[in-house]
N, C-alpha and C. Protein backbone atom coordinates (compact mmCIF):
# COMPACT_ATOMS: atom_id res chain seq x y z
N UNK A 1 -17.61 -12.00 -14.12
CA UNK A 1 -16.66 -11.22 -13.34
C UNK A 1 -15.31 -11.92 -13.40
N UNK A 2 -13.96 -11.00 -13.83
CA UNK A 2 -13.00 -11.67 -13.80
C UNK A 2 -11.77 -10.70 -13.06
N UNK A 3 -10.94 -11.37 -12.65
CA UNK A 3 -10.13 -10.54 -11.42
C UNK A 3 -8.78 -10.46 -12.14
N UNK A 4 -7.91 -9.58 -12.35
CA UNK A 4 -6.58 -9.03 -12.31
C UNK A 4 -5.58 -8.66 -11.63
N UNK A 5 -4.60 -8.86 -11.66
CA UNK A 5 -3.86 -8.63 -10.82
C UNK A 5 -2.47 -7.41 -11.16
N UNK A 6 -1.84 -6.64 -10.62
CA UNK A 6 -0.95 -6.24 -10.83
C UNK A 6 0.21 -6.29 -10.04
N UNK A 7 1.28 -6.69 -9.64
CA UNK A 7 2.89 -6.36 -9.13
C UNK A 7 3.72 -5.33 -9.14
N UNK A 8 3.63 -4.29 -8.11
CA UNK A 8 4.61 -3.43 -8.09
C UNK A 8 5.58 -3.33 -6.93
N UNK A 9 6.85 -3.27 -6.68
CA UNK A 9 7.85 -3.08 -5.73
C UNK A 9 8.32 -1.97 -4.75
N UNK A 10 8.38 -1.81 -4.17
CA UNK A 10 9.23 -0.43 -3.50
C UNK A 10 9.72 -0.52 -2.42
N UNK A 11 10.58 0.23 -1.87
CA UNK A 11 11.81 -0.10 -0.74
C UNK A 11 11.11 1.32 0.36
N UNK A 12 11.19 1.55 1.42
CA UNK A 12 10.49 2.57 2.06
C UNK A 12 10.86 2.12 3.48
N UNK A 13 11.14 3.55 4.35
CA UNK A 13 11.74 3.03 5.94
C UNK A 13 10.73 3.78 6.31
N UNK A 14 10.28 2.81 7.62
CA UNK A 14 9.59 3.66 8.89
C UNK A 14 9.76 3.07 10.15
N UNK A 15 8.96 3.76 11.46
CA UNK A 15 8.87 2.92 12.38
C UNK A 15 7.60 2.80 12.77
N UNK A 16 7.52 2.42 13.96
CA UNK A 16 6.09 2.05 14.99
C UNK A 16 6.28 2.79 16.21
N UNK A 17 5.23 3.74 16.34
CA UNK A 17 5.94 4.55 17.75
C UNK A 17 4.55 5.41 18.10
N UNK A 18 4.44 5.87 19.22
CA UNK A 18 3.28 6.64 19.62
C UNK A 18 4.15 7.89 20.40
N UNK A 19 3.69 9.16 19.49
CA UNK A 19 4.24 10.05 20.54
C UNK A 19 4.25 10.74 21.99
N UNK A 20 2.87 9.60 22.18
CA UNK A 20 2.29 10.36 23.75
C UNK A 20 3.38 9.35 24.94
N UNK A 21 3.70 8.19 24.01
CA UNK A 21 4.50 7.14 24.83
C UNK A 21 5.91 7.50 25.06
N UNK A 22 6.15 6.90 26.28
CA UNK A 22 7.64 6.67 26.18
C UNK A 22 8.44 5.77 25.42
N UNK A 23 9.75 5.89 25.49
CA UNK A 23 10.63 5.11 24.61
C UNK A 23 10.39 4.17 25.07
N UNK A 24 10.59 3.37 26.00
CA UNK A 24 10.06 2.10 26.75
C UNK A 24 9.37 1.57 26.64
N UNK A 25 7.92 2.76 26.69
CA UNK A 25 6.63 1.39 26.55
C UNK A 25 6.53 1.74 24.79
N UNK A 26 6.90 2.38 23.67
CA UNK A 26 6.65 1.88 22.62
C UNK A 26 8.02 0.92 22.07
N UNK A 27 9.31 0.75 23.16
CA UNK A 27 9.90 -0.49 22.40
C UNK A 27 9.20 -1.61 23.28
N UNK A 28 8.23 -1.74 24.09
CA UNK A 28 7.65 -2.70 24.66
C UNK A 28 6.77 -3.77 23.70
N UNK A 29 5.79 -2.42 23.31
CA UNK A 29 4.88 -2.52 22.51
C UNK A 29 5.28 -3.01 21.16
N UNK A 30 6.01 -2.59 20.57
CA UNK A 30 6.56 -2.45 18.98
C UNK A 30 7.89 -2.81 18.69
N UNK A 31 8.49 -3.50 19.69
CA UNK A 31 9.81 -4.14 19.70
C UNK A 31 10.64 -3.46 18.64
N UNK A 32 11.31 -4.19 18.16
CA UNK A 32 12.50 -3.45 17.26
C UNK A 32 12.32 -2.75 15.93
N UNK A 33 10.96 -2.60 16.18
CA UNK A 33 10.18 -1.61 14.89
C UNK A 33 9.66 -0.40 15.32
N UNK A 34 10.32 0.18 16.59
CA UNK A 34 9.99 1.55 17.23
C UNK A 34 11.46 1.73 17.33
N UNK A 35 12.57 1.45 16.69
CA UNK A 35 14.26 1.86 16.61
C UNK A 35 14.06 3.41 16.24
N UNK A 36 14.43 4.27 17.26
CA UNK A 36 13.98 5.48 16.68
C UNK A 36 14.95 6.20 15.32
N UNK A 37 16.13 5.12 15.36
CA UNK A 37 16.68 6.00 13.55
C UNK A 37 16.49 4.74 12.28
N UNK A 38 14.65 4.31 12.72
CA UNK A 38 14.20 3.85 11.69
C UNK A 38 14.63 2.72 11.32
N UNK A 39 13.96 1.64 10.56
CA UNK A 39 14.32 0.79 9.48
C UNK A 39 13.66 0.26 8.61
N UNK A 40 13.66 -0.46 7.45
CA UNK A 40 13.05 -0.16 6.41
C UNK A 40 12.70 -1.73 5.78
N UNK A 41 11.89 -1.64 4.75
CA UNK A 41 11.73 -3.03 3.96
C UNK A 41 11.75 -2.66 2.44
N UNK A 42 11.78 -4.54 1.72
CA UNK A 42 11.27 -4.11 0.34
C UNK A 42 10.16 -4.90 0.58
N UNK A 43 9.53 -3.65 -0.39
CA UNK A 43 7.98 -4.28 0.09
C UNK A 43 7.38 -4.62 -1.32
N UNK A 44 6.23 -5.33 -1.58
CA UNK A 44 5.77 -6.39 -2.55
C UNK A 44 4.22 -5.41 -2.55
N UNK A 45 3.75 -5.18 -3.71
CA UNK A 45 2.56 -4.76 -3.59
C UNK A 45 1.50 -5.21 -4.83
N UNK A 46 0.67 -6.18 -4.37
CA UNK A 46 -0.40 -6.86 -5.77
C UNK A 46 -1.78 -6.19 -5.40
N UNK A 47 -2.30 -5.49 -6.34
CA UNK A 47 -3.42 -4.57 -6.90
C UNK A 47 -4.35 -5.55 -7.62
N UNK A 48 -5.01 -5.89 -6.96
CA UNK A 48 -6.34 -6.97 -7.72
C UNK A 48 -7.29 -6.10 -8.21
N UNK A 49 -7.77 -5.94 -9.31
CA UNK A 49 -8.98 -5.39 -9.87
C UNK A 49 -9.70 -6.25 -10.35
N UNK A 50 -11.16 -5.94 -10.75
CA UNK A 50 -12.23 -6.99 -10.72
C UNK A 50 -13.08 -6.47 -11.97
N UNK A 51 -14.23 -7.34 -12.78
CA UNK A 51 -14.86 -6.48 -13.59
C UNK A 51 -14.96 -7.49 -14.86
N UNK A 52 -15.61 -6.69 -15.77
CA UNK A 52 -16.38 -7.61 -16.51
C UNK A 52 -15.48 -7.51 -17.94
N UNK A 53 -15.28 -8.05 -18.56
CA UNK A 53 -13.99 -7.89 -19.76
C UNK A 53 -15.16 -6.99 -20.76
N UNK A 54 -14.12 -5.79 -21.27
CA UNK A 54 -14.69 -5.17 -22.52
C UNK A 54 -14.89 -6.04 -23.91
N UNK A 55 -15.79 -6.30 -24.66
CA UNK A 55 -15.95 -6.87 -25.62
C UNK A 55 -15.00 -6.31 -27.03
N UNK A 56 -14.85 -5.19 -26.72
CA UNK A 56 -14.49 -4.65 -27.73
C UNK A 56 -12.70 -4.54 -27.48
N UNK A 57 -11.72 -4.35 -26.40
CA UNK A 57 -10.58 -4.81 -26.18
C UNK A 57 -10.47 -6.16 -25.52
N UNK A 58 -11.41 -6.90 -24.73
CA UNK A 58 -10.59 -7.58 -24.23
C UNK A 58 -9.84 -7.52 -22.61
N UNK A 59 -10.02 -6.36 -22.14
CA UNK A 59 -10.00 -5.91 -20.73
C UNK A 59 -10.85 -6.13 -20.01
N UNK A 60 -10.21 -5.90 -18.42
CA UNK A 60 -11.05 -5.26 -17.37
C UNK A 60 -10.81 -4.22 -17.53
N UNK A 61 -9.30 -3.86 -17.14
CA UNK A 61 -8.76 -2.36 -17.64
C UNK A 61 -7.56 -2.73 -18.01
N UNK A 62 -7.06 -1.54 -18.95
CA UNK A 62 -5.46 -1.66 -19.28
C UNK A 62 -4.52 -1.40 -18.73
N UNK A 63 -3.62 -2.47 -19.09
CA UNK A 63 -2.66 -3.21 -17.45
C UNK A 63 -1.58 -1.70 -17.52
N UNK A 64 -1.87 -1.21 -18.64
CA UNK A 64 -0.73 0.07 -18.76
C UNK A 64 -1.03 1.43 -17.89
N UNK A 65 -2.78 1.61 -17.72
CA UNK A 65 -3.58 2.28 -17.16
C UNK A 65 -3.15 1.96 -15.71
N UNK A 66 -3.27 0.83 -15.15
CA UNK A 66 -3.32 0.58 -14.24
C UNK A 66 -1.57 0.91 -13.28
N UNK A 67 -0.88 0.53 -14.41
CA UNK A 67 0.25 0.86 -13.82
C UNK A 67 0.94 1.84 -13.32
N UNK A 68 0.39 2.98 -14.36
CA UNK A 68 0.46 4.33 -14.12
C UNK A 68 -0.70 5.08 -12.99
N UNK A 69 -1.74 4.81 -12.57
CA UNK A 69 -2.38 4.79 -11.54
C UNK A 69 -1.21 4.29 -10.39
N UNK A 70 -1.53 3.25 -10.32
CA UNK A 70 -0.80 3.01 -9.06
C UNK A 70 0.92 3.31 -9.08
N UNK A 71 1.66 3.62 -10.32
CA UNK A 71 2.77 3.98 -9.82
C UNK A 71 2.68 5.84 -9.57
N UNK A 72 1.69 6.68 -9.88
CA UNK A 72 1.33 7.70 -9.53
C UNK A 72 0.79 8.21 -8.20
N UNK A 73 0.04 7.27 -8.14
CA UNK A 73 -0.79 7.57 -6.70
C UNK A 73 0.07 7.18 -5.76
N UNK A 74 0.96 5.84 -5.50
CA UNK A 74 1.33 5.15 -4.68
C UNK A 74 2.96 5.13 -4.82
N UNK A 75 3.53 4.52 -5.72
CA UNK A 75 4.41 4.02 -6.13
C UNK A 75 5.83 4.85 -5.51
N UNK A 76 5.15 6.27 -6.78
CA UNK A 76 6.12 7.17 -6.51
C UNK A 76 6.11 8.26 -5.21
N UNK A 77 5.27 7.88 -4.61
CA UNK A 77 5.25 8.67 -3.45
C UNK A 77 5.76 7.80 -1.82
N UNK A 78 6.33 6.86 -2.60
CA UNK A 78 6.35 5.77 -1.42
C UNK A 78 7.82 5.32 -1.21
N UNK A 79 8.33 5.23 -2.76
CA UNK A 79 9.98 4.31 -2.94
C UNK A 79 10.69 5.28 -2.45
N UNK A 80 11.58 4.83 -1.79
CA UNK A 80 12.98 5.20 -1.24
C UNK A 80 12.35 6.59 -0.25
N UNK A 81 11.46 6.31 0.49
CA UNK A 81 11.13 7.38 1.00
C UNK A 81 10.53 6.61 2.45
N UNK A 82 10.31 7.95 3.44
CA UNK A 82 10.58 7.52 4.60
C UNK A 82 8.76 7.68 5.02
N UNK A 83 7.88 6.35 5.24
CA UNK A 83 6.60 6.44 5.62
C UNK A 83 6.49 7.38 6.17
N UNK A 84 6.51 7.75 7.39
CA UNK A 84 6.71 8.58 8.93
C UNK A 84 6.25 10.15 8.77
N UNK A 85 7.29 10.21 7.39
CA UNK A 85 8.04 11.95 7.30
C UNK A 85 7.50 11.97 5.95
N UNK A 86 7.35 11.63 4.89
CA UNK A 86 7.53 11.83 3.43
C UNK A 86 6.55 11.49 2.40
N UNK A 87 5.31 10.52 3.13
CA UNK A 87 4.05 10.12 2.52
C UNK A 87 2.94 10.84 2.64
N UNK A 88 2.22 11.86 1.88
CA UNK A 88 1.50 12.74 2.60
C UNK A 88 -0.21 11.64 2.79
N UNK A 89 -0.26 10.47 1.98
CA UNK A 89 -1.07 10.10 2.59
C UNK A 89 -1.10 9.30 4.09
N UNK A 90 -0.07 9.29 4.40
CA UNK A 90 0.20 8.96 5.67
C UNK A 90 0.39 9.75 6.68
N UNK A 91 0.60 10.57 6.45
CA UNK A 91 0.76 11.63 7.53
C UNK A 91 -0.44 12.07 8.70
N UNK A 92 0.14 11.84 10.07
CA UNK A 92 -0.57 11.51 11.09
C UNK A 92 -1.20 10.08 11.47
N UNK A 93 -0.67 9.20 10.40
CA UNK A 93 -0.95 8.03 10.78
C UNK A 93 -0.18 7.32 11.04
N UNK A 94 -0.20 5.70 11.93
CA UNK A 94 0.64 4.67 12.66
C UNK A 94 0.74 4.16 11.13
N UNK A 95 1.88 3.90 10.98
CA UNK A 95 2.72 3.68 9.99
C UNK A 95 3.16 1.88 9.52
N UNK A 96 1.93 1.02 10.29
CA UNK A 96 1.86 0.15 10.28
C UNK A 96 1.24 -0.46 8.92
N UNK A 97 1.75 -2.34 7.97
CA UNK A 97 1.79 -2.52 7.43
C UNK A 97 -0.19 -2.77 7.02
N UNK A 98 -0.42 -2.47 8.04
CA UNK A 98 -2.29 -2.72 8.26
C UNK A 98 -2.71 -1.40 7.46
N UNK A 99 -2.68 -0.40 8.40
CA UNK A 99 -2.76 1.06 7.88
C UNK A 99 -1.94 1.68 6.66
N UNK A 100 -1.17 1.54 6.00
CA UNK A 100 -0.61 1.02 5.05
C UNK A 100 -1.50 0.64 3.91
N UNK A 101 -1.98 0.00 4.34
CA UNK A 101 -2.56 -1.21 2.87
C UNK A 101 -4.25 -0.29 2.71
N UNK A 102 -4.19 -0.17 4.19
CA UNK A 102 -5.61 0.69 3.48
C UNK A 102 -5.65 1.73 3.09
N UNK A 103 -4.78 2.82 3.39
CA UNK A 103 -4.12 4.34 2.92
C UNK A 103 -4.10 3.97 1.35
N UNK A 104 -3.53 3.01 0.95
CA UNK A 104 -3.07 2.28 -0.46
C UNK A 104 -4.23 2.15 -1.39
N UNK A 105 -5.32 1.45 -1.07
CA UNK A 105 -6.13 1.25 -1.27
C UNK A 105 -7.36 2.42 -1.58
N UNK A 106 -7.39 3.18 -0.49
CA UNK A 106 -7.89 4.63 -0.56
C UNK A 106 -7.70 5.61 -1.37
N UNK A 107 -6.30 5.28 -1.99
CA UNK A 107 -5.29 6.09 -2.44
C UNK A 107 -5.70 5.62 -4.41
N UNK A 108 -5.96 4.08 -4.49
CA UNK A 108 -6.49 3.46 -5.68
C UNK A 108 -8.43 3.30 -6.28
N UNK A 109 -8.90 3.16 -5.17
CA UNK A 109 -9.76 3.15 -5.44
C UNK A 109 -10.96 3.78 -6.68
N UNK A 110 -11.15 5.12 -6.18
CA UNK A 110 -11.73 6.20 -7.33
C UNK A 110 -10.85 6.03 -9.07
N UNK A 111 -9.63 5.97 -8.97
CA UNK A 111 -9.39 5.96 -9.93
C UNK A 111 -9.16 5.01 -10.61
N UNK A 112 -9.52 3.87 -10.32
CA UNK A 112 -9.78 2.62 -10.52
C UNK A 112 -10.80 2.38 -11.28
N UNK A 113 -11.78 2.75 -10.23
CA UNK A 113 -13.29 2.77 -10.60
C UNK A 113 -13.52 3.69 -12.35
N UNK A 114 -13.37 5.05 -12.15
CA UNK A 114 -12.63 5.66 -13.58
C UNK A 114 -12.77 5.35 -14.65
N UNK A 115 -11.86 4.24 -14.52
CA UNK A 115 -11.49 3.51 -15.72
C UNK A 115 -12.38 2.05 -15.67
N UNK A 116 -13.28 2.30 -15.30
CA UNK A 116 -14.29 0.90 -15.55
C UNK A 116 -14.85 -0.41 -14.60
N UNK A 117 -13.66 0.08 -13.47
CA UNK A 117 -13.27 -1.40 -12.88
C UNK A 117 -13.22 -1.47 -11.31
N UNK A 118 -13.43 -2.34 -10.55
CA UNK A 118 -13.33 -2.15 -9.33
C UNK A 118 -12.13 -2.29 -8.67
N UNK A 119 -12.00 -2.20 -7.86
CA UNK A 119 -10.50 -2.15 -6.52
C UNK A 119 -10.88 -3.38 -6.06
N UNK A 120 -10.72 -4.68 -5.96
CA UNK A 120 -10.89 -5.79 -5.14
C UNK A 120 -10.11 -5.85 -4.21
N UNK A 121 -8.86 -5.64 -4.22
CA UNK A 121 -7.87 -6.30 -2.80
C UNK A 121 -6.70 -5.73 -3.06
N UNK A 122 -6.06 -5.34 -1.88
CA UNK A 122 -4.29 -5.02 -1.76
C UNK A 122 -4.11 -6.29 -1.18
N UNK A 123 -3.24 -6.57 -1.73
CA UNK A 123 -2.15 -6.98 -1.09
C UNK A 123 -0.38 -6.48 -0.74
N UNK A 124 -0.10 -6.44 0.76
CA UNK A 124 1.01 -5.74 0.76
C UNK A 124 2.06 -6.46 1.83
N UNK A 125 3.20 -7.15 1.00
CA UNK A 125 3.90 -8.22 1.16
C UNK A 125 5.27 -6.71 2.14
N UNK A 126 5.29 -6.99 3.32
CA UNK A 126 6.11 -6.28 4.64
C UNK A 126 7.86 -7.15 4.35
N UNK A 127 7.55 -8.52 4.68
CA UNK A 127 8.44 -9.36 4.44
C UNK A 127 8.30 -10.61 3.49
N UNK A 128 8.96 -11.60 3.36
CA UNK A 128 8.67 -12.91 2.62
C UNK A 128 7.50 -13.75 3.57
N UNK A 129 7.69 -13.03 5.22
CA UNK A 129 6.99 -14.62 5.70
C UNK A 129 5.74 -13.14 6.54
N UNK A 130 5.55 -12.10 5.89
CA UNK A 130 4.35 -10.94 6.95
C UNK A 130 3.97 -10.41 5.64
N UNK A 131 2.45 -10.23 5.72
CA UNK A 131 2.03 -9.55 4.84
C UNK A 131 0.49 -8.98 5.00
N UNK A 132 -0.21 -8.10 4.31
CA UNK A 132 -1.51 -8.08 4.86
C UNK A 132 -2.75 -8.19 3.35
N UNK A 133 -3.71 -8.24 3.74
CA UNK A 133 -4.92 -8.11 2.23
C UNK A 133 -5.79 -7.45 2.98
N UNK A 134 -5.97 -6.29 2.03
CA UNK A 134 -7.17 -5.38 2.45
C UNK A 134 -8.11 -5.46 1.35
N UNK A 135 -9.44 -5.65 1.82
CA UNK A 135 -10.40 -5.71 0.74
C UNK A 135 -11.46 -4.60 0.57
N UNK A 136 -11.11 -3.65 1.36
CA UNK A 136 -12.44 -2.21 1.49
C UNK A 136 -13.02 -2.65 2.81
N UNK A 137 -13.73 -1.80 2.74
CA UNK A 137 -14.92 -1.56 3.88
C UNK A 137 -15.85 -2.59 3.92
């Protein structure tokens, strides 16, 4: 078993907010990440896949495959776009960097698999010093 990794980037605004709450108790709760006209990060995203190398290329899977997966599923549905309002796999969900990574993940998985290989881990870098790893269920 050998593990891979991939690096992709994207910039994306949201907030943290509950609509049953007031403004108060979700800037209580969610401090300056419930700003209700939003704010945003660049965010860091490493795609670990796992799996046994093909004898005949040399893969787990191809890093070109993979890129286009995740800049399809994820990538492009994510950059310069507003979590909240504009991600339909997010939609109805807390828009947090937790929930996030597993939407992401959900979002990679099957087609991962597809092509030969497993989904091992997100990783999804919020800031330089916050980040989360989701590994499945």
């Amino acid at each position: 078993m050998i593990y891979i990794t991939r690096r992709e980037r994207f910039n994306a605004a949201h907030k943290l907010f509950r609509e049953e709450w007031s403004q108060d108790k979700n800037s209580e709760v969610f401090g300056k990440c419930s700003n209700p006209n939003w704010h945003g990060h660049n965010y860091e995203l490493f795609v670990t896949v796992k799996g046994n190398v093909n004898p005949e290329t040399g893969f787990v899977i191809d890093l070109k495959e993979l890129r286009d997966i995740v800049n399809s599923r994820v990538i492009n549905k994510l950059d310069h776009k507003n979590v909240n309002l504009d991600v339909d796999f997010m939609k109805g969900k807390m828009a947090s960097t937790e929930v996030l990574a597993i939407e992401i993940f959900n979002q990679l998985c099957e087609p991962i698999k597809e092509r030969g290989a497993i989904l091992h881990a997100i990783k999804l870098y919020e800031t330089e010093n916050n980040f989360v790893e989701y590994f499945g269920e």
